[in-house]
Structures are given as C-alpha cells and as structure tokens.
C-alpha atoms as a PDB file:
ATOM      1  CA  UNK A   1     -26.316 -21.156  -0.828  1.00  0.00           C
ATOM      2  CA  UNK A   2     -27.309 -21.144   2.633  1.00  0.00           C
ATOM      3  CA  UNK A   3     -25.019 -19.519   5.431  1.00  0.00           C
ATOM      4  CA  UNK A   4     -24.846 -22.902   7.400  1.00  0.00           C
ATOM      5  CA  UNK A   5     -23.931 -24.474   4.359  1.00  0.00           C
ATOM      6  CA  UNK A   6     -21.141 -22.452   3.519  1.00  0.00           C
ATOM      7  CA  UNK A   7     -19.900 -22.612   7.462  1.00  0.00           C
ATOM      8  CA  UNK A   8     -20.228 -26.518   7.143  1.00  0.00           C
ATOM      9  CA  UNK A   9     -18.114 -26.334   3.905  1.00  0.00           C
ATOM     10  CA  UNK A  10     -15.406 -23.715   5.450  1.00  0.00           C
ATOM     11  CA  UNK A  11     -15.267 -26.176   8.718  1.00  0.00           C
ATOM     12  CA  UNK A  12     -14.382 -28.709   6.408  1.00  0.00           C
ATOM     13  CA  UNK A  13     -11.521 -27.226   5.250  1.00  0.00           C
ATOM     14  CA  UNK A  14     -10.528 -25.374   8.449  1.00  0.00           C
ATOM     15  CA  UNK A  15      -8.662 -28.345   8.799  1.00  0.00           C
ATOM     16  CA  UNK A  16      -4.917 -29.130   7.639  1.00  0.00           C
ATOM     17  CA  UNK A  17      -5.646 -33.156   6.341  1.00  0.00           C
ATOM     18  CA  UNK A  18      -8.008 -32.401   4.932  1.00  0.00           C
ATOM     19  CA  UNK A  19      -7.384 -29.176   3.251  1.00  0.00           C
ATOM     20  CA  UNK A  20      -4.569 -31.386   1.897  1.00  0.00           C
ATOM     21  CA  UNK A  21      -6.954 -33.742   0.344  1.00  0.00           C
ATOM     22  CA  UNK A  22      -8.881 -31.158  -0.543  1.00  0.00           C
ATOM     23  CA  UNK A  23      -5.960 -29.640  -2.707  1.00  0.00           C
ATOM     24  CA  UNK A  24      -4.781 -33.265  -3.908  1.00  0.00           C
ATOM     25  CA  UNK A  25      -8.076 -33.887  -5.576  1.00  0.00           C
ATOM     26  CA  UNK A  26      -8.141 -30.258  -7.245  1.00  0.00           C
ATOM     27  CA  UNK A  27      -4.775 -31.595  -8.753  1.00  0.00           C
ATOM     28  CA  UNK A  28      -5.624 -34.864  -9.799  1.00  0.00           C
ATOM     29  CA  UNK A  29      -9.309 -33.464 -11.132  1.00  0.00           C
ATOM     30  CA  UNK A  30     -11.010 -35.062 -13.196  1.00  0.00           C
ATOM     31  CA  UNK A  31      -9.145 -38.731 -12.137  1.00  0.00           C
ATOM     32  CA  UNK A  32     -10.258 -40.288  -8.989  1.00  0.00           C
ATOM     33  CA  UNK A  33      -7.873 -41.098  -6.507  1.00  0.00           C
ATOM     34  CA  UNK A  34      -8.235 -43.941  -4.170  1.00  0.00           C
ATOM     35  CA  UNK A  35      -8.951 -43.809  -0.260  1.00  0.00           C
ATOM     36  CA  UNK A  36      -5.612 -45.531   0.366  1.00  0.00           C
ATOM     37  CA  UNK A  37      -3.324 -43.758  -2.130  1.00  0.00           C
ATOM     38  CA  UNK A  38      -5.007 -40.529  -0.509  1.00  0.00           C
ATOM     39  CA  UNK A  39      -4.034 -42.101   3.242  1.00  0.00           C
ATOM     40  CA  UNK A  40       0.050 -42.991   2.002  1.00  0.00           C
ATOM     41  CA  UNK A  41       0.236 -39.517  -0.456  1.00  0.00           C
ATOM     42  CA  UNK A  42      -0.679 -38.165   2.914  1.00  0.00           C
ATOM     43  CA  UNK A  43       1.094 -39.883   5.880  1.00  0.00           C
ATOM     44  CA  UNK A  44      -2.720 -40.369   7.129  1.00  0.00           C
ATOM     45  CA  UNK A  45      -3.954 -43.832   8.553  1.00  0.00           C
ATOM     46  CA  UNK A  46      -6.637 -45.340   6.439  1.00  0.00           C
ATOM     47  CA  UNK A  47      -8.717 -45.379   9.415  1.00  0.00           C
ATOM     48  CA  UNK A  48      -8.678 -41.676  10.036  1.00  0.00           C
ATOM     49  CA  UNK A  49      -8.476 -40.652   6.059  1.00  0.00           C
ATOM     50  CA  UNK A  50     -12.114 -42.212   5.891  1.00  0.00           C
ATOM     51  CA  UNK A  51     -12.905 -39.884   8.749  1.00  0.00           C
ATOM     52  CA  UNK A  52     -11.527 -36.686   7.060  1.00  0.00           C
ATOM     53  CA  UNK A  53     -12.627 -37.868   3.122  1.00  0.00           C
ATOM     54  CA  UNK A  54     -16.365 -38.739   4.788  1.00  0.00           C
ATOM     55  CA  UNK A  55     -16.556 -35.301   6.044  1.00  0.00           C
ATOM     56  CA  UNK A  56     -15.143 -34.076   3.082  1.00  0.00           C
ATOM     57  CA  UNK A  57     -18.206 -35.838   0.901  1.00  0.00           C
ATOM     58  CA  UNK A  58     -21.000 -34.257   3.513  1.00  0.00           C
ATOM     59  CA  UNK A  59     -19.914 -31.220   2.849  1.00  0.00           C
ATOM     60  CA  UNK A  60     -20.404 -31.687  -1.267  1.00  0.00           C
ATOM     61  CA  UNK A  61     -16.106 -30.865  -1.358  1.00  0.00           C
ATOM     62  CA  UNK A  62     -15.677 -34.367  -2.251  1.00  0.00           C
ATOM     63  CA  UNK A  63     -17.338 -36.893  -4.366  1.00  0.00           C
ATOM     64  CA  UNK A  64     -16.639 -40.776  -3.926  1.00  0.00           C
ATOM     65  CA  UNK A  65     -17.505 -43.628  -5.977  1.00  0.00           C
ATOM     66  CA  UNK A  66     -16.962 -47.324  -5.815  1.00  0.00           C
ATOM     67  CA  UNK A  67     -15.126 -48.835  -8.076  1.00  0.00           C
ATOM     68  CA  UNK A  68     -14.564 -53.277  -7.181  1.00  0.00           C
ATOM     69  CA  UNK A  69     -13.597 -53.073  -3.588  1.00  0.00           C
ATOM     70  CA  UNK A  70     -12.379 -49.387  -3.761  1.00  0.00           C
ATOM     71  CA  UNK A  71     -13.555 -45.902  -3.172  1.00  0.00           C
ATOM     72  CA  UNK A  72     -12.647 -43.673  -5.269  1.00  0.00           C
ATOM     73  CA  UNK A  73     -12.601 -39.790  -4.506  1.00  0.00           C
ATOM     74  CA  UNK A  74     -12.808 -36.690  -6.216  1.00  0.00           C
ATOM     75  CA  UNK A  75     -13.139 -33.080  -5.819  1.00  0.00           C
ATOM     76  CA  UNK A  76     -16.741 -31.406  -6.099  1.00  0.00           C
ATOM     77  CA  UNK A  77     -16.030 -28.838  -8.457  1.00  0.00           C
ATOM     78  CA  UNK A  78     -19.738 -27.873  -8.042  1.00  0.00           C
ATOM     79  CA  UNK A  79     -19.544 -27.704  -4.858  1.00  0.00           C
ATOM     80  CA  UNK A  80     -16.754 -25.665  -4.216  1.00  0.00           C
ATOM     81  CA  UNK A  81     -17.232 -23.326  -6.988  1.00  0.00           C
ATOM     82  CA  UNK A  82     -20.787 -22.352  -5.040  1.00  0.00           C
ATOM     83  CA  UNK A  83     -18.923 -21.876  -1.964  1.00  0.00           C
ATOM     84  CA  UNK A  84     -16.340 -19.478  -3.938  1.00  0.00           C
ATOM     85  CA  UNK A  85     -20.020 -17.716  -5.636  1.00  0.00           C
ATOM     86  CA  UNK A  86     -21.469 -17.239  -2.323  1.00  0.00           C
ATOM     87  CA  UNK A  87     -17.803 -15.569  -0.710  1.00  0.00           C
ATOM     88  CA  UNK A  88     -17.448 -13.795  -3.575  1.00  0.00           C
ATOM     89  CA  UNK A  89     -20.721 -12.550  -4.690  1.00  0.00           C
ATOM     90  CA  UNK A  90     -21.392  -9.292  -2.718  1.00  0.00           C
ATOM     91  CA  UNK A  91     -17.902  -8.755  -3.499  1.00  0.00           C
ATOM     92  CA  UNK A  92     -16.209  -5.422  -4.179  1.00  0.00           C
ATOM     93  CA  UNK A  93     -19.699  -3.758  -3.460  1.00  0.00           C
ATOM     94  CA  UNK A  94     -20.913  -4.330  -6.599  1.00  0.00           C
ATOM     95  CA  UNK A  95     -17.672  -2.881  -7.987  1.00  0.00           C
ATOM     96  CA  UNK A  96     -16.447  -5.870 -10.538  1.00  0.00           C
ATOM     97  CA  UNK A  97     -13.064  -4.010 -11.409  1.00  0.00           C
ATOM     98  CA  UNK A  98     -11.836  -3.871  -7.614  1.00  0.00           C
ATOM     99  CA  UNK A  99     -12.321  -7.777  -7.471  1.00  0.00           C
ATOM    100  CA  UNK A 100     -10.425  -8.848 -11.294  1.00  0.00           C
ATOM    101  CA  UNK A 101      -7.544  -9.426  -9.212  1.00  0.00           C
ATOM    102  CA  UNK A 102      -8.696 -11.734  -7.510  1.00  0.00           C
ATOM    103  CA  UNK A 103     -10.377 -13.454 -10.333  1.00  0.00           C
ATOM    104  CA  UNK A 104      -7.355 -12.916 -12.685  1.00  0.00           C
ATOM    105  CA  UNK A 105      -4.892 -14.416  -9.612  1.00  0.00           C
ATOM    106  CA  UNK A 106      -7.297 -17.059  -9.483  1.00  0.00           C
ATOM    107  CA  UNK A 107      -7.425 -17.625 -13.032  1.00  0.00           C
ATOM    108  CA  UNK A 108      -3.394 -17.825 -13.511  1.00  0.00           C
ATOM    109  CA  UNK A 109      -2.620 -20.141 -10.350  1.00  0.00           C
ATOM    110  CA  UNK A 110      -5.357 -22.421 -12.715  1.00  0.00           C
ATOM    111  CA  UNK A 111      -3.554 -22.302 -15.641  1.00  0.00           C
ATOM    112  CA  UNK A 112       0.149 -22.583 -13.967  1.00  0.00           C
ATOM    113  CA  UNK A 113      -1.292 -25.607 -11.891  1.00  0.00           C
ATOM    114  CA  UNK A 114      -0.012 -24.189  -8.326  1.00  0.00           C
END
C-alpha cells in the first residue's frame, strides 16, 4: 500500500461519525446495513451520513451495494486489514515476539466482540 493511501484511509477515520460507522459495520460484518438505519443508529441526518458513508467507500473502508431503492453498506475487511498490514508491517523491528501483544489483544477483542 501506498503512503497516500494509507493517509486517505486514516483521514477517513480521523473522524468521530464516521469512525462510528466504521465500528458499526465491523459489528454487523458480514450483514449490510442500510444508509438510513446507519443515519437513526447514529443520530446523523441522512443527508450528511451519505457524506461520511461516501467517503467512507473512497477510501475502500466501506463497501455499498444497492439493493431495490436502498444502499446497503458494509465494512471493507480487505481494505482495512491492508491498512492494519501496512501500520503494522515494519513493526517491532523485525522482532515478531515484541508485537504478539498486540496481535493477541487484537485477536481477543475479535473473539469477545468489543
């Protein structure tokens, strides 16, 4: 991955919205969730949710699909799990013990669904 890429991804998220979307499609992976149940789950106009989710999808964090007369979003588990490679990769100097707890924190919060 590219630098600007990952900056463009990070930017995304440097954001509280939609860091909150962000986290409610993690949740609800692999079901979609709809623009407007996004907008009311967050206290977000629709208006300004298609602002934050379109942003979202640019940045490959958020996939959407059209289902009748509705979007439907999800998280880019691709996508974010090459933003996580590319923070993590020159990680721990090469070192893979000093970053397991980071992986193994990682890997619990997963499995407890925080």
């Amino acid at each position: 991955m590219e630098e600007t890429i990952a900056i463009e991804r990070l930017t995304a998220l440097a954001q509280s919205t939609r860091l909150g979307v962000f986290r409610h499609l993690v949740r609800a992976h692999p079901s979609p969730v709809s623009a407007g149940d996004l907008a009311r789950a967050l206290g977000t106009p629709h208006n300004t949710m298609s602002t934050h989710l379109a942003i979202l999808a640019r940045a490959r964090l958020a996939t959407v699909s059209r289902q009748g007369r509705s979007m439907l979003y999800g998280a880019d588990i691709e996508g974010f799990r090459d933003l996580v490679d590319f923070l993590t990769r020159d990680c721990c100097c090469g070192k893979p013990d000093i970053c397991a707890p980071i992986l193994s924190s990682f890997a619990s919060s997963l499995d407890s669904g925080d």
